[in-house]
Protein backbone atom coordinates (compact mmCIF):
# COMPACT_ATOMS: atom_id res chain seq x y z
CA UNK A 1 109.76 81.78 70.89
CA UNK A 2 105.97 81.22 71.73
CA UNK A 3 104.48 81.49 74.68
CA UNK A 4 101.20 79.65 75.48
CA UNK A 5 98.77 80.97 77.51
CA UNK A 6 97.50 78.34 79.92
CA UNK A 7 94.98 78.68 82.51
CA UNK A 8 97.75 78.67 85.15
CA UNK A 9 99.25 81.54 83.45
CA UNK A 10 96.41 83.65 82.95
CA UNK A 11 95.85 83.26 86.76
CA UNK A 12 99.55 84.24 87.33
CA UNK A 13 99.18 87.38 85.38
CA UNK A 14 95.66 88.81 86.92
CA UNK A 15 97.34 87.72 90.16
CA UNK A 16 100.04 90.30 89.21
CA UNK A 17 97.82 92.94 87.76
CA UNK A 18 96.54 93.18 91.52
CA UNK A 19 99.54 93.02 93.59
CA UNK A 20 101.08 96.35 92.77
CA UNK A 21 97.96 97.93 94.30
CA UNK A 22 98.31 95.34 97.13
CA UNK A 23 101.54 96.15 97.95
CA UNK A 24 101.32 99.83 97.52
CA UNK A 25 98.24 99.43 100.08
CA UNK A 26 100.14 97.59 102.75
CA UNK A 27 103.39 99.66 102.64
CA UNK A 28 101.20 102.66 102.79
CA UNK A 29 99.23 102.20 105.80
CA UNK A 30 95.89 100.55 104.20
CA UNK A 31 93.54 99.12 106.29
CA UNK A 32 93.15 95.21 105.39
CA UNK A 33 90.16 94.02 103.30
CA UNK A 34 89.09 90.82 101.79
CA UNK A 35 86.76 92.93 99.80
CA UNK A 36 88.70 94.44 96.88
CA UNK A 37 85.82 97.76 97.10
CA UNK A 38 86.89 98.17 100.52
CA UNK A 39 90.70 98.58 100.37
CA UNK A 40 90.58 102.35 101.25
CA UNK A 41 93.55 104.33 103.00
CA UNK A 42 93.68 105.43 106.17
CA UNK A 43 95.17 109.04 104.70
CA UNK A 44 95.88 110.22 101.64
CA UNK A 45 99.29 108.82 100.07
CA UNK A 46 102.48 110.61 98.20
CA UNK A 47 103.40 108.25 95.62
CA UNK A 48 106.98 109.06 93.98
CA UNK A 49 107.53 107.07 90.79
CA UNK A 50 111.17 107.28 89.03
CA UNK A 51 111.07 107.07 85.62
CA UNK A 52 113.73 106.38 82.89
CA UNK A 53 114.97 106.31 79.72
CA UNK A 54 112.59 104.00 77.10
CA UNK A 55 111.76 100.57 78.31
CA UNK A 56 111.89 101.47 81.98
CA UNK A 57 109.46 104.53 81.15
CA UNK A 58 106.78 102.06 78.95
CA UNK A 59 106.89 99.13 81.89
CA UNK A 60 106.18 101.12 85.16
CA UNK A 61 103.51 103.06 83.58
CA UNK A 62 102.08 100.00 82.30
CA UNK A 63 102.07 98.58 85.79
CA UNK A 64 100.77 101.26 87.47
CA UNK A 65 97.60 101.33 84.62
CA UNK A 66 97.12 97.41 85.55
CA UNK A 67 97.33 98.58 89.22
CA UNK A 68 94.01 101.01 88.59
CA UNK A 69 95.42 103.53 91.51
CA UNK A 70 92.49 105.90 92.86
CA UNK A 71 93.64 109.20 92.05
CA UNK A 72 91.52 110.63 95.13
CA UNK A 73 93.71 108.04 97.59
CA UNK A 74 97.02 108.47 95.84
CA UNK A 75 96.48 112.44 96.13
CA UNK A 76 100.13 113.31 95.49
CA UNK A 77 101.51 111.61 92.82
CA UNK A 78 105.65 112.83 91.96
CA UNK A 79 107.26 111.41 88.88
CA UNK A 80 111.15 112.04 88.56
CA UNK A 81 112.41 111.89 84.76
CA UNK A 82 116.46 112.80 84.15
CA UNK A 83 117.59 115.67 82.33
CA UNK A 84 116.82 115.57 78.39
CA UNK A 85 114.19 112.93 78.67
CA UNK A 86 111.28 114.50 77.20
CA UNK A 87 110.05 111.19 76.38
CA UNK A 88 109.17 110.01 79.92
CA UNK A 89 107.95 113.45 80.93
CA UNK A 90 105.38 113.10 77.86
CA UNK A 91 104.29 109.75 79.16
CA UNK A 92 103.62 110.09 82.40
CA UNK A 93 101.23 113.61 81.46
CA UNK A 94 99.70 111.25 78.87
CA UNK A 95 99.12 108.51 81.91
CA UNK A 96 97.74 111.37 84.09
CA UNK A 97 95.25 112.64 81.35
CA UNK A 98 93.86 109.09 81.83
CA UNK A 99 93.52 109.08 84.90
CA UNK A 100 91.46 112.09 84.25
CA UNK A 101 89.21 111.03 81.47
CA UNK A 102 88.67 107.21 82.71
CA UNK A 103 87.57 108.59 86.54
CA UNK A 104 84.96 110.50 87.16
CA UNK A 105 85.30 111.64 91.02
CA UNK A 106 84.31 114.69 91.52
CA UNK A 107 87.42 116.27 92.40
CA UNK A 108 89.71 118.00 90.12
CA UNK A 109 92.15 118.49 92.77
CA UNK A 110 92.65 115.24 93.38
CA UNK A 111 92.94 113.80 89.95
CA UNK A 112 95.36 116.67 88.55
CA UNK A 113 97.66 116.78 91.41
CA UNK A 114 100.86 115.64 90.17
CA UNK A 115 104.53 116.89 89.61
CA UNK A 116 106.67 116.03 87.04
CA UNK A 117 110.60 117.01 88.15
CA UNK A 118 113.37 116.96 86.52
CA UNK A 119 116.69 115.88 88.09
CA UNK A 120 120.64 115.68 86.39
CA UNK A 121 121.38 112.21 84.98
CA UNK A 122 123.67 110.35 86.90
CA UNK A 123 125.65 108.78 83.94
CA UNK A 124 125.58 109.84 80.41
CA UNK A 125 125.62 107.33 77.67
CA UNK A 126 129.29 106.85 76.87
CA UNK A 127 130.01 109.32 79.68
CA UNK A 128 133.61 108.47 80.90
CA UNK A 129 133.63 106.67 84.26
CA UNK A 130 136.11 109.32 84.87
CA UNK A 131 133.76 111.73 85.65
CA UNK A 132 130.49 109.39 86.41
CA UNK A 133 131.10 110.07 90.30
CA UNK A 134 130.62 113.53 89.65
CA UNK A 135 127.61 113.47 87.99
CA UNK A 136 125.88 110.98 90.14
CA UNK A 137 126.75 113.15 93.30
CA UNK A 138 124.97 115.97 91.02
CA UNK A 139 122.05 113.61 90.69
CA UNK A 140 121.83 112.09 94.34
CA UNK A 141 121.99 115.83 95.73
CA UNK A 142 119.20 116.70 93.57
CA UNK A 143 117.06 113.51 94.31
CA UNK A 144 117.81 114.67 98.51
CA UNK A 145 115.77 117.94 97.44
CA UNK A 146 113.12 116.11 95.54
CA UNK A 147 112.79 113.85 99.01
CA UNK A 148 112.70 116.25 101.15
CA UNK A 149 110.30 118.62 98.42
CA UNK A 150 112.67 121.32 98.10
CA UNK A 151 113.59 120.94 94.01
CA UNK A 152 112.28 124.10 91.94
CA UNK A 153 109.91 121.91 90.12
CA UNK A 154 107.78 121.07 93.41
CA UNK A 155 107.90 124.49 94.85
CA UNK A 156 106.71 126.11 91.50
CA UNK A 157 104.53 123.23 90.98
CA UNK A 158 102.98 123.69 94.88
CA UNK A 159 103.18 128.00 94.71
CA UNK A 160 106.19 127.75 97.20
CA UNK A 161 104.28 124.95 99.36
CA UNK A 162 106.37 122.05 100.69
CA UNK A 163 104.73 118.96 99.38
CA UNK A 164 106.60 116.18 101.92
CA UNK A 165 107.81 113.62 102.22
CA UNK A 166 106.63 110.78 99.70
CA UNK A 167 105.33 108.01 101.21
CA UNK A 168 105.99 104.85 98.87
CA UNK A 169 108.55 105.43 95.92
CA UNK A 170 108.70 102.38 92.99
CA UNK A 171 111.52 101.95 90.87
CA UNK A 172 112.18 99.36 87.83
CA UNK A 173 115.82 99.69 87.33
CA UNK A 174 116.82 103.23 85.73
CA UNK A 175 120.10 104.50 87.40
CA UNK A 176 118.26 108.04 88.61
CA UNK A 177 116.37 105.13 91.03
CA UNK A 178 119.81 104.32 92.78
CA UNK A 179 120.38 107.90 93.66
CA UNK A 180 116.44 108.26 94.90
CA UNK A 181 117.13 105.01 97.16
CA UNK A 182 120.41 105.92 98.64
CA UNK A 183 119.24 109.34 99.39
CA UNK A 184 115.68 107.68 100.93
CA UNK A 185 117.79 105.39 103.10
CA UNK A 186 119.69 108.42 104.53
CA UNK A 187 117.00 110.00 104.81
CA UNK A 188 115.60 107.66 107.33
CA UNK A 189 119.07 106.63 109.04
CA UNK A 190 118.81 110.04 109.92
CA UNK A 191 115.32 110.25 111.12
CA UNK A 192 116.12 106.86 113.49
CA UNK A 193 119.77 108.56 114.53
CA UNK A 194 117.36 111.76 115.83
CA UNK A 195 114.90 109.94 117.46
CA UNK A 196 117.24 107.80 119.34
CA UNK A 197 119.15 111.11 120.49
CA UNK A 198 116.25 113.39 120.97
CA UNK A 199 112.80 111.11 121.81
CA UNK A 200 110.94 114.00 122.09
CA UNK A 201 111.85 115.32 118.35
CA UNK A 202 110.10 112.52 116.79
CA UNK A 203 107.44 115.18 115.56
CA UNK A 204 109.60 117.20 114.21
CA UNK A 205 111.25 114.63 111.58
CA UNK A 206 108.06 113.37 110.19
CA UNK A 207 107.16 113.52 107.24
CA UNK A 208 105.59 117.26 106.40
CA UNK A 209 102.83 115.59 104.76
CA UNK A 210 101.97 113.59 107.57
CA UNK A 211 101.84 115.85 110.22
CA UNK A 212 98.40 117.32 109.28
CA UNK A 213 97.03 113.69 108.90
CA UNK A 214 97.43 112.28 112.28
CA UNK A 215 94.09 112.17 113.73
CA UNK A 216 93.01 110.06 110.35
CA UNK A 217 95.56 106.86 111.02
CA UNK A 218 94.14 104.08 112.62
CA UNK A 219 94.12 103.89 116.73
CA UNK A 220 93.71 100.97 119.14
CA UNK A 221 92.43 101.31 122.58
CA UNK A 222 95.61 102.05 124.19
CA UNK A 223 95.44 105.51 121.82
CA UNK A 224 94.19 107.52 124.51
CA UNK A 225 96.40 106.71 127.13
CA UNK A 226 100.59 108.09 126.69
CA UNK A 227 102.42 105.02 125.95
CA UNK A 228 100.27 103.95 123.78
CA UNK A 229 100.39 107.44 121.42
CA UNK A 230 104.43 107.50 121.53
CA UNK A 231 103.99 103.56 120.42
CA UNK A 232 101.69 104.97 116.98
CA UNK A 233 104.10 108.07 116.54
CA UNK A 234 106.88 105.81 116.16
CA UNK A 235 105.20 103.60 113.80
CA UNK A 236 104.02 106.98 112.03
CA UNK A 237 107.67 108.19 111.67
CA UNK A 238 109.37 105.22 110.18
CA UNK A 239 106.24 104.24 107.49
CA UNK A 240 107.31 107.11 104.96
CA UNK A 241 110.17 106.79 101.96
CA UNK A 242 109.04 103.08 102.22
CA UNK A 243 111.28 101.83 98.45
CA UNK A 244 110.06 98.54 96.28
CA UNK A 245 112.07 97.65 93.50
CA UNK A 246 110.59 96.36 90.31
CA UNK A 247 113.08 93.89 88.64
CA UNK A 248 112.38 94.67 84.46
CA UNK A 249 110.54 92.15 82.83
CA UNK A 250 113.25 92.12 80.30
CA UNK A 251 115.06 90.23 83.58
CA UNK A 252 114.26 86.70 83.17
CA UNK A 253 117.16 84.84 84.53
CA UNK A 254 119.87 87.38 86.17
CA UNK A 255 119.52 90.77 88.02
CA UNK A 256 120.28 93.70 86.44
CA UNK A 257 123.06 95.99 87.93
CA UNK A 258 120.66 98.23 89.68
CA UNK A 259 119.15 95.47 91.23
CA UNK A 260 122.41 93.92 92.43
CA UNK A 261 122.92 97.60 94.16
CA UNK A 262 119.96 98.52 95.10
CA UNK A 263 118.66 94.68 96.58
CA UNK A 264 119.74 95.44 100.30
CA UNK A 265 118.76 98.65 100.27
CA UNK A 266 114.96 98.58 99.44
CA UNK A 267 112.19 97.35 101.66
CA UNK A 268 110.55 95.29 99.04
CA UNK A 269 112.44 93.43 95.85
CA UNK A 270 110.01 92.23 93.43
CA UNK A 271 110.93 89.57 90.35
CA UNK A 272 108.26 89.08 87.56
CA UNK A 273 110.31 85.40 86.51
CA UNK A 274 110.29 82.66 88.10
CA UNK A 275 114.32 81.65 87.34
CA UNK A 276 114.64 84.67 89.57
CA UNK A 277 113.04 83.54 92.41
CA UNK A 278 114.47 83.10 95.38
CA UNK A 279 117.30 85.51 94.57
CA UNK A 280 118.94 86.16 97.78
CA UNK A 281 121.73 89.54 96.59
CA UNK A 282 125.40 89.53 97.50
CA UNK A 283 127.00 86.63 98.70
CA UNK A 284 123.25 84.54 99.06
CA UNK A 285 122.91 85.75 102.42
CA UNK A 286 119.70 87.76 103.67
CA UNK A 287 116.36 87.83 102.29
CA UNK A 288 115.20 86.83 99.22
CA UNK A 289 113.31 88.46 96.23
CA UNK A 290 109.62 88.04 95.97
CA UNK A 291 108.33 86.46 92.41
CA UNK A 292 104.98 87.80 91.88
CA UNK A 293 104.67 87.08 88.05
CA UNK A 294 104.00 89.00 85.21
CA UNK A 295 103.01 92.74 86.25
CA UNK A 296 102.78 93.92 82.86
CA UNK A 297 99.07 92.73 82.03
């Protein structure tokens, strides 16, 4: 098969190089900008990226080189690789390392801040479906820690330091990114179940990372008066463990089975074919899935 490259397509596919970094930006709290140079966050932003096995490694790291991410606004970058998968661990130091050679910012913190964890994987291959519940309860508790920054690998990583919540996590389809999901989603049913109870709390369930960065978010008027902080608190609390799924390019005309799980679940369901557009998840009720093209480059 031979694909063409029209003008229409080459469009498409610089249109998609950008959106990741769009969409990152607006679930993250970004100020809006018609000026490319100007998109700058309010705060700095935890980025957790799940990695997995082979092709879902190669793509998402290819996306997020085509997204050109500023390490110094992305200061907290987490990648989770499964048990045994040296190869994805490998790749994303290699992707860091160019982040540090290809930016020249001034600020070694910023650029070499990054974890690399390691969590159980929640299916073997040819692992007996017997036992698969077992193992993915191994692998969704250990995802819960990773959330919440208590795995070994962050506090050694940190020197004992919590690192927070993460504020946007992206996964293309490996089955670690179900776990990392569900658990997110508790997560926050949990943080809205508090707040309803205890108002007053709403501090205490935001995201660690956060707390330190309030006086940097963006404020209208009505900031100084009461009301008007509880109103940006709230919207504080619920912007963190915001999840976009990444359909595989592989994908072209059904949904893998991590998609068909994970599509009511995630804020933001992205397709990179059109003969998946407009897919609308279990029993074509609800939202649909957003075709943004080719994110690959």
């Amino acid at each position: 098969m031979v694909f063409i490259l029209t003008d229409d397509t080459k469009q498409l596919r610089m249109k998609g190089r950008d959106y990741i970094y769009k969409l990152i930006s607006k679930e993250s709290l970004i100020r809006g900008s018609s000026k490319a140079q100007d998109r700058q966050p309010c705060r700095p932003i935890h980025l957790l990226v799940v990695l997995g096995s082979g092709g879902h490694t190669e793509e998402m790291l290819s996306m997020l080189r085509h997204a050109k991410l500023d390490p110094t606004s992305y200061f907290k970058r987490t990648y989770i690789v499964s048990s045994g998968d040296s190869f994805s661990a490998r790749k994303a130091v290699q992707y860091e390392k160019s982040i540090q050679s290809g930016r020249q910012t001034g600020r070694e913190d910023a650029n070499s801040n990054y974890s690399i964890v390691t969590v159980p994987r929640a299916r073997k291959v040819h692992q007996s479906f017997l036992t698969a519940p077992l193992s993915t309860l191994q692998c969704f508790g250990f995802c819960m820690l990773v959330l919440m920054g208590r795995h070994p690998d962050q506090l050694t990583a940190s020197s004992g330091a919590c690192p927070g919540y993460p504020d946007i996590i992206l996964t293309n389809g490996p089955g670690t990114g179900v776990c990392v999901v569900v658990a997110a989603r508790l997560i926050r049913l949990f943080d809205q179940l508090v707040y309803r109870i205890l108002p007053h709390a709403g501090s205490n369930i935001t995201s660690p990372s956060e707390s330190n960065l309030r006086s940097t978010l963006d404020s209208g008027p009505e900031s100084h008066s009461q009301s008007g902080s509880s109103q940006a608190q709230r919207r504080e609390t619920r912007r963190y463990l915001r999840t976009i799924f990444i359909e595989s390019w592989a994908r072209v005309t059904t949904v893998s089975l991590s998609g068909r799980i994970l599509f009511p679940l995630v804020d933001r369901f992205l397709v990179q074919w059109e003969g998946l557009a407009g897919y609308s998840g279990w029993f074509g009720f609800g939202r649909k899935a957003e075709y943004v093209g080719n994110l690959l480059g």
